[in-house]
Protein backbone atom coordinates (compact mmCIF):
# COMPACT_ATOMS: atom_id res chain seq x y z
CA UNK A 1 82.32 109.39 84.33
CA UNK A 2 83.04 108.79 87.87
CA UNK A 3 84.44 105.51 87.16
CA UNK A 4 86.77 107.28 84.62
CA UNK A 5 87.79 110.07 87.81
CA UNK A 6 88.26 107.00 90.22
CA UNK A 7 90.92 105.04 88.15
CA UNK A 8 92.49 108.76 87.11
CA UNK A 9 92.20 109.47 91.32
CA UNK A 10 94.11 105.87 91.50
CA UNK A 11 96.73 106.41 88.77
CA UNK A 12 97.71 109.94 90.09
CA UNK A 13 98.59 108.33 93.48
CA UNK A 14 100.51 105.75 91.67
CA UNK A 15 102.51 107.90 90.15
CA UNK A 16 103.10 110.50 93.43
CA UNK A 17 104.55 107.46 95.20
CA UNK A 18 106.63 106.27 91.85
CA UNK A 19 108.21 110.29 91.34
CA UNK A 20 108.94 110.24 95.49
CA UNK A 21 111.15 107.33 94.81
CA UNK A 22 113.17 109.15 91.84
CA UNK A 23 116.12 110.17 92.32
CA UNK A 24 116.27 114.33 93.18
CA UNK A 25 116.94 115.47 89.83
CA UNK A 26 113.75 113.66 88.48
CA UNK A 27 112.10 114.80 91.11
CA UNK A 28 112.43 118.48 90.76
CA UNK A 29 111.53 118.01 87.49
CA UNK A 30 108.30 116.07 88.17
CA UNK A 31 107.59 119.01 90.31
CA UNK A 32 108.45 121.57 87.89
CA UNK A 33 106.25 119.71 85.62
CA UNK A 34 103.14 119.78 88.02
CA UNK A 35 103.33 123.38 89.15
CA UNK A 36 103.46 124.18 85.31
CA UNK A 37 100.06 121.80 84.81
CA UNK A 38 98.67 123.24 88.08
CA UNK A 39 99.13 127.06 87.98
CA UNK A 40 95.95 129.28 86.58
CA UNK A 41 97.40 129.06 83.08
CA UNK A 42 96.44 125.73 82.71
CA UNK A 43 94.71 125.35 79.26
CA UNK A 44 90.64 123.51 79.29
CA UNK A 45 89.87 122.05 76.82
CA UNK A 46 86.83 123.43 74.65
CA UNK A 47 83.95 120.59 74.19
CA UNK A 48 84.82 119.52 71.11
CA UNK A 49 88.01 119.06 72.18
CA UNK A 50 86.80 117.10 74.95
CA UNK A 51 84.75 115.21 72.65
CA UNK A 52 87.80 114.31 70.39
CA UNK A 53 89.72 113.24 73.46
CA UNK A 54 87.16 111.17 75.49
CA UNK A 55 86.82 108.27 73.13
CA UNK A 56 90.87 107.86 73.51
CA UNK A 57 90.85 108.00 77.09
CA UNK A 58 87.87 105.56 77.71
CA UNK A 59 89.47 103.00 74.98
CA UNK A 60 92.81 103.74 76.82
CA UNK A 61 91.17 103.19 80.73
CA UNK A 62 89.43 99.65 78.83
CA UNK A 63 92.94 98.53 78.13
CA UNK A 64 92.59 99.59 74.53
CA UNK A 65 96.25 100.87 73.11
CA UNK A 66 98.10 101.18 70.18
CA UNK A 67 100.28 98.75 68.73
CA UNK A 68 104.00 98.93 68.00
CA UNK A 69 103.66 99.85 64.93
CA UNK A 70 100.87 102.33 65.25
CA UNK A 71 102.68 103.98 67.61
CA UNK A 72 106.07 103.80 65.50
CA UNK A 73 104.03 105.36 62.70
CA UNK A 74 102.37 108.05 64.44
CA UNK A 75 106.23 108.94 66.00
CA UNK A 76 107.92 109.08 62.73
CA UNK A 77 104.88 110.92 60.85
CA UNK A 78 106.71 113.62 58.77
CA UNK A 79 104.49 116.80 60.50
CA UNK A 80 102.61 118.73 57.64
């Protein structure tokens, strides 16, 4: 787990320095967007959520994606 927090540490500061270089529309929206995620309203996830989503996220940080046409699949799913 805390190599999982140390690349997520890594990642956030790559993308702080990526939204300071957007232009100032962007920006305020990448703001907007983190004071939403970051206020006291911010939804945990229950443990079985977790456990549904931790899988994912260690496949993802072990360079484990999707292909195209997963992905194109998934997108254009009619929703049930």
């Amino acid at each position: 787990m805390q190599l999982v927090m140390e690349v997520i540490n890594d990642t956030l500061e790559d993308l702080f320095e990526k939204v300071r270089k957007l232009p100032e529309d962007r920006k305020a929206e990448a703001t907007r967007a983190l004071a939403d995620i970051t206020s006291d309203d911010v939804y945990v996830l229950s443990d079985d959520e977790l456990a549904d989503v931790m899988p994912e996220l260690e496949g993802a940080l072990s360079g484990e994606f999707a292909t195209e046409v997963e992905v194109d699949d998934a997108i254009n799913k009619p929703w049930a």
